[in-house]
N, C-alpha and C. Protein backbone atom coordinates (compact mmCIF):
# COMPACT_ATOMS: atom_id res chain seq x y z
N UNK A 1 -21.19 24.58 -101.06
CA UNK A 1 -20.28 23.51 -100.79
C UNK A 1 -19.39 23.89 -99.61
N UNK A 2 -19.17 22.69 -98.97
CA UNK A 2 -18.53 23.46 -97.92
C UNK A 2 -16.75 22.93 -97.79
N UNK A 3 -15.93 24.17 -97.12
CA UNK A 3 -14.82 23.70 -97.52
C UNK A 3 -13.98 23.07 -96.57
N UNK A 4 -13.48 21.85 -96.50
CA UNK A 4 -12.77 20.71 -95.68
C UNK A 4 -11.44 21.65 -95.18
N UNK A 5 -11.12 21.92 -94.16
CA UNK A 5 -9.91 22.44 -93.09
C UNK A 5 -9.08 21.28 -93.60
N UNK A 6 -7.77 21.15 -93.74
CA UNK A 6 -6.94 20.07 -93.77
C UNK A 6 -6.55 20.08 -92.75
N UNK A 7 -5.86 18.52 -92.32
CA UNK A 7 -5.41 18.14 -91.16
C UNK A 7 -4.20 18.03 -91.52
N UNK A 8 -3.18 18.58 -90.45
CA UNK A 8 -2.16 18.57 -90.69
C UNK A 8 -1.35 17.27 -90.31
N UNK A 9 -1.72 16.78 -88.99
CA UNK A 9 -1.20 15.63 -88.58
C UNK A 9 -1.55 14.15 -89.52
N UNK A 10 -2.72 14.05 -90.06
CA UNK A 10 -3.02 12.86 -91.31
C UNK A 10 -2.28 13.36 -92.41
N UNK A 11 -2.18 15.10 -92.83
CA UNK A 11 -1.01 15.05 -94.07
C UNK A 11 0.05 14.87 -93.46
N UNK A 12 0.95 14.92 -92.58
CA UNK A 12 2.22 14.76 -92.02
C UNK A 12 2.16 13.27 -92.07
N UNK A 13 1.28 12.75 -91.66
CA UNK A 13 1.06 10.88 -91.27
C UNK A 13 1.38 10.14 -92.85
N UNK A 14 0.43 11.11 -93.68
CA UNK A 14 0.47 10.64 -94.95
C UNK A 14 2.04 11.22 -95.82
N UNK A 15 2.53 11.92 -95.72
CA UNK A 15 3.80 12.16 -96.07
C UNK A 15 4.97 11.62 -96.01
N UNK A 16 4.85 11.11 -94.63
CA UNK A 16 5.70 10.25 -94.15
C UNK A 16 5.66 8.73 -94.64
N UNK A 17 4.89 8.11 -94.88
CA UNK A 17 4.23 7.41 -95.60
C UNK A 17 4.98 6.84 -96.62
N UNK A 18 4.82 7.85 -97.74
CA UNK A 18 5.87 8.04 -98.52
C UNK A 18 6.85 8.42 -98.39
N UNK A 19 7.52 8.90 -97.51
CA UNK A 19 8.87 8.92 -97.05
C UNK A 19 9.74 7.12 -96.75
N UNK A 20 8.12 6.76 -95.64
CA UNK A 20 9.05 5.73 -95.67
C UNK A 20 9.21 4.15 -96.91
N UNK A 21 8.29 4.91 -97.79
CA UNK A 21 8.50 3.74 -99.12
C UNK A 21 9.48 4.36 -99.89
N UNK A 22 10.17 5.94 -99.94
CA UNK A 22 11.04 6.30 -100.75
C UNK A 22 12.22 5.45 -100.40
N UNK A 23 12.66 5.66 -98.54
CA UNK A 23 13.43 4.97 -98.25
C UNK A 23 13.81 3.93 -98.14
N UNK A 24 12.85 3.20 -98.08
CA UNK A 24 12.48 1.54 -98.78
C UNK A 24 13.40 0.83 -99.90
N UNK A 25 12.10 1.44 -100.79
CA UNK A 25 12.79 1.11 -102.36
C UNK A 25 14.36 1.95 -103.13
N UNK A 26 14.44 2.89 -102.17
CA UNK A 26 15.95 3.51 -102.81
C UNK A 26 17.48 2.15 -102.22
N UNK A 27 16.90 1.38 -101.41
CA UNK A 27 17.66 0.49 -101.18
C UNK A 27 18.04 -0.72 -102.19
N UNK A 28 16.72 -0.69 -103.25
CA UNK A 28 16.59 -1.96 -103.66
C UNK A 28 16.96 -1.59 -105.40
N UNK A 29 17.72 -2.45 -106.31
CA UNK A 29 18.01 -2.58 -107.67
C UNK A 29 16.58 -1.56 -107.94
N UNK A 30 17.09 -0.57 -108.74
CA UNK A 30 15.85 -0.01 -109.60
C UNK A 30 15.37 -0.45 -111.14
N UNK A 31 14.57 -0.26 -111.16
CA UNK A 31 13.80 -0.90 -112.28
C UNK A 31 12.67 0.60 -112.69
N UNK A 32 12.08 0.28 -113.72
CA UNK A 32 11.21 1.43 -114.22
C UNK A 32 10.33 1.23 -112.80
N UNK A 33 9.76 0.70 -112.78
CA UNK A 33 8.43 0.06 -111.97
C UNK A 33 9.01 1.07 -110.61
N UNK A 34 10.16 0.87 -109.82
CA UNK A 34 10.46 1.52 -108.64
C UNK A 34 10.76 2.82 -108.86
N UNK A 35 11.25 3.35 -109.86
CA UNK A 35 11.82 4.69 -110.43
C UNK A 35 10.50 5.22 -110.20
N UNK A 36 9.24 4.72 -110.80
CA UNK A 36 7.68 5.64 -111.29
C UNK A 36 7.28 6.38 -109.90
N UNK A 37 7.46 4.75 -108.99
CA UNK A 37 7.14 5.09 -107.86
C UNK A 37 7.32 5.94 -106.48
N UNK A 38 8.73 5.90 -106.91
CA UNK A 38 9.76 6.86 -106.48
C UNK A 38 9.46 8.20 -106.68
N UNK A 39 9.41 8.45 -107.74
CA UNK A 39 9.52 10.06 -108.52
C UNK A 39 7.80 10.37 -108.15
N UNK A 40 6.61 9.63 -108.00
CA UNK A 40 5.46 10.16 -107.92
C UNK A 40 4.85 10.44 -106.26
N UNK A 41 5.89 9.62 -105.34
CA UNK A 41 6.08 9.94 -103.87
C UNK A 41 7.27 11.16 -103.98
N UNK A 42 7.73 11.47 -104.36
CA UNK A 42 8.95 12.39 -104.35
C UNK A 42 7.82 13.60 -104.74
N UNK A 43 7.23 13.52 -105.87
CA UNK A 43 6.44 14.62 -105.96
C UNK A 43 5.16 15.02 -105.13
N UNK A 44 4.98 14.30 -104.70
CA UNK A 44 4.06 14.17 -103.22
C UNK A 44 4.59 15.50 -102.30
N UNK A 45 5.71 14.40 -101.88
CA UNK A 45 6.56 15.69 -100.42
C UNK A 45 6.50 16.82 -101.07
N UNK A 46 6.99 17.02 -102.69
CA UNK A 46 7.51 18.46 -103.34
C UNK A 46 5.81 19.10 -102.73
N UNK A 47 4.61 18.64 -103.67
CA UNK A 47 3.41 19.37 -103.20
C UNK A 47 3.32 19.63 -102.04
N UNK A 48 3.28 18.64 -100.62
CA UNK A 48 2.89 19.48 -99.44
C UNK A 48 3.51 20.23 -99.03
N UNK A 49 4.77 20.64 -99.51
CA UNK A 49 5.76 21.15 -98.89
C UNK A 49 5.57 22.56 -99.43
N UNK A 50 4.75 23.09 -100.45
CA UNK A 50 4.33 24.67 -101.42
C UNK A 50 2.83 24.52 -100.10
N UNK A 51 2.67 23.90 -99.26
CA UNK A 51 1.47 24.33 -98.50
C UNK A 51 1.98 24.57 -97.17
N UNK A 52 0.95 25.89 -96.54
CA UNK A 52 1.59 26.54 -95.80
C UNK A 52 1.03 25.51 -94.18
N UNK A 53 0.15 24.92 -94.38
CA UNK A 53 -0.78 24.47 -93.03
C UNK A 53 0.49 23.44 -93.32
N UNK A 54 0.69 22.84 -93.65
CA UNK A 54 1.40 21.47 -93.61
C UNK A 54 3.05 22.04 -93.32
N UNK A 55 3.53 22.78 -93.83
CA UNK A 55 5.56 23.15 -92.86
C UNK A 55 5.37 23.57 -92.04
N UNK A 56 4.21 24.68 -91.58
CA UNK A 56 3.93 25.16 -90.26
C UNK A 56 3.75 23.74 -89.25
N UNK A 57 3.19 22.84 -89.44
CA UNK A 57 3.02 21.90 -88.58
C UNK A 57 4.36 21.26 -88.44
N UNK A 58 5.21 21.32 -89.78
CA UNK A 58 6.04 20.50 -89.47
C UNK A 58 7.45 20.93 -88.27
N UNK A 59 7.95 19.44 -87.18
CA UNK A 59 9.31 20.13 -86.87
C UNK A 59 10.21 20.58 -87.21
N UNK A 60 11.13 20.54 -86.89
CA UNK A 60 12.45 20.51 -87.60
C UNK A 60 12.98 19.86 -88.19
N UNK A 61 12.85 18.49 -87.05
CA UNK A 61 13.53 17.12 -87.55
C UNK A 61 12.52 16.54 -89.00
N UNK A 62 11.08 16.65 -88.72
CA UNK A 62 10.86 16.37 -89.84
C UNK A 62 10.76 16.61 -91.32
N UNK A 63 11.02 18.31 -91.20
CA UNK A 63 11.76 18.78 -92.13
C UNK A 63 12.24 18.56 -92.72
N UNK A 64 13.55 18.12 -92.08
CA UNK A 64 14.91 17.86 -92.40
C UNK A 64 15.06 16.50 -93.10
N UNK A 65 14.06 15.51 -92.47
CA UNK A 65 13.72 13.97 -93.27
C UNK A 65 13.16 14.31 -94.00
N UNK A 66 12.26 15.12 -94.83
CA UNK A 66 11.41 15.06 -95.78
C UNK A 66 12.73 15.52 -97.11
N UNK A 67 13.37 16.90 -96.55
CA UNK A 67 13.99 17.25 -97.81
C UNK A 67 15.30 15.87 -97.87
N UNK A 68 15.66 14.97 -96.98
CA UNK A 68 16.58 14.39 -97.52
C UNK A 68 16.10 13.37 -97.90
N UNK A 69 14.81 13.14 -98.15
CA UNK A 69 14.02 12.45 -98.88
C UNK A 69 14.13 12.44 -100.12
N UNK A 70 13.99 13.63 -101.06
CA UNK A 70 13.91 14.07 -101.51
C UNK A 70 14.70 14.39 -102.64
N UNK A 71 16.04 14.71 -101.49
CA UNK A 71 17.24 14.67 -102.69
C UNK A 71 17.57 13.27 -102.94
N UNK A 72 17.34 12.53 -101.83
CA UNK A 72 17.87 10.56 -102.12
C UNK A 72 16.95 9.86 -103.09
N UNK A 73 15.52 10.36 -102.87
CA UNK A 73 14.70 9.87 -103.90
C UNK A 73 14.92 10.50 -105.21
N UNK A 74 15.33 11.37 -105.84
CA UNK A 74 15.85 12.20 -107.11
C UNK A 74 16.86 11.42 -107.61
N UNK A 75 17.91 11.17 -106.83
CA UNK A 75 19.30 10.73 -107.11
C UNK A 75 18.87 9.55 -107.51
N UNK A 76 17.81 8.40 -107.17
CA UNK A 76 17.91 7.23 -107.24
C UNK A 76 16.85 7.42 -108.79
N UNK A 77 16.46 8.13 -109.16
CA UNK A 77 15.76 7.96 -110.45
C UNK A 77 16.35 8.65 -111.41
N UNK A 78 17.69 8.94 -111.43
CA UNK A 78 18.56 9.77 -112.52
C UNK A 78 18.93 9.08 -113.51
């Protein structure tokens, strides 16, 4: 079997992704339905972020949006 290289720029593309539906829906009345969604993109960023191909790619700045992602998406499902 052979083993797939990840791309860092489609996981960064895809991360962001969910970044920008965290930031989305943290705007809007929560409900279970947005909370699920929230917390299962929140755990998204948490995974790529324990991989080393994917922070190495990342900048600074996007860094820095992902973890305040992160804490805003947490806060909004408490």
């Amino acid at each position: 079997m052979e083993t797939k290289t990840p791309n860092p720029t489609q996981s960064i593309s895809a991360a962001f992704d969910s970044v920008n539906l965290i930031n989305k829906l943290i705007t809007e009345t929560a409900d279970d339905k947005k909370k699920g969604n929230v917390e299962r993109n929140v755990k998204h960023l948490e995974v790529m972020l324990t991989k080393e191909f994917f922070t190495e790619a990342l900048t600074v700045q996007q860094k820095s949006d992902i973890d305040a992602c992160i804490v805003a998406g947490n806060a909004y499902t408490v």
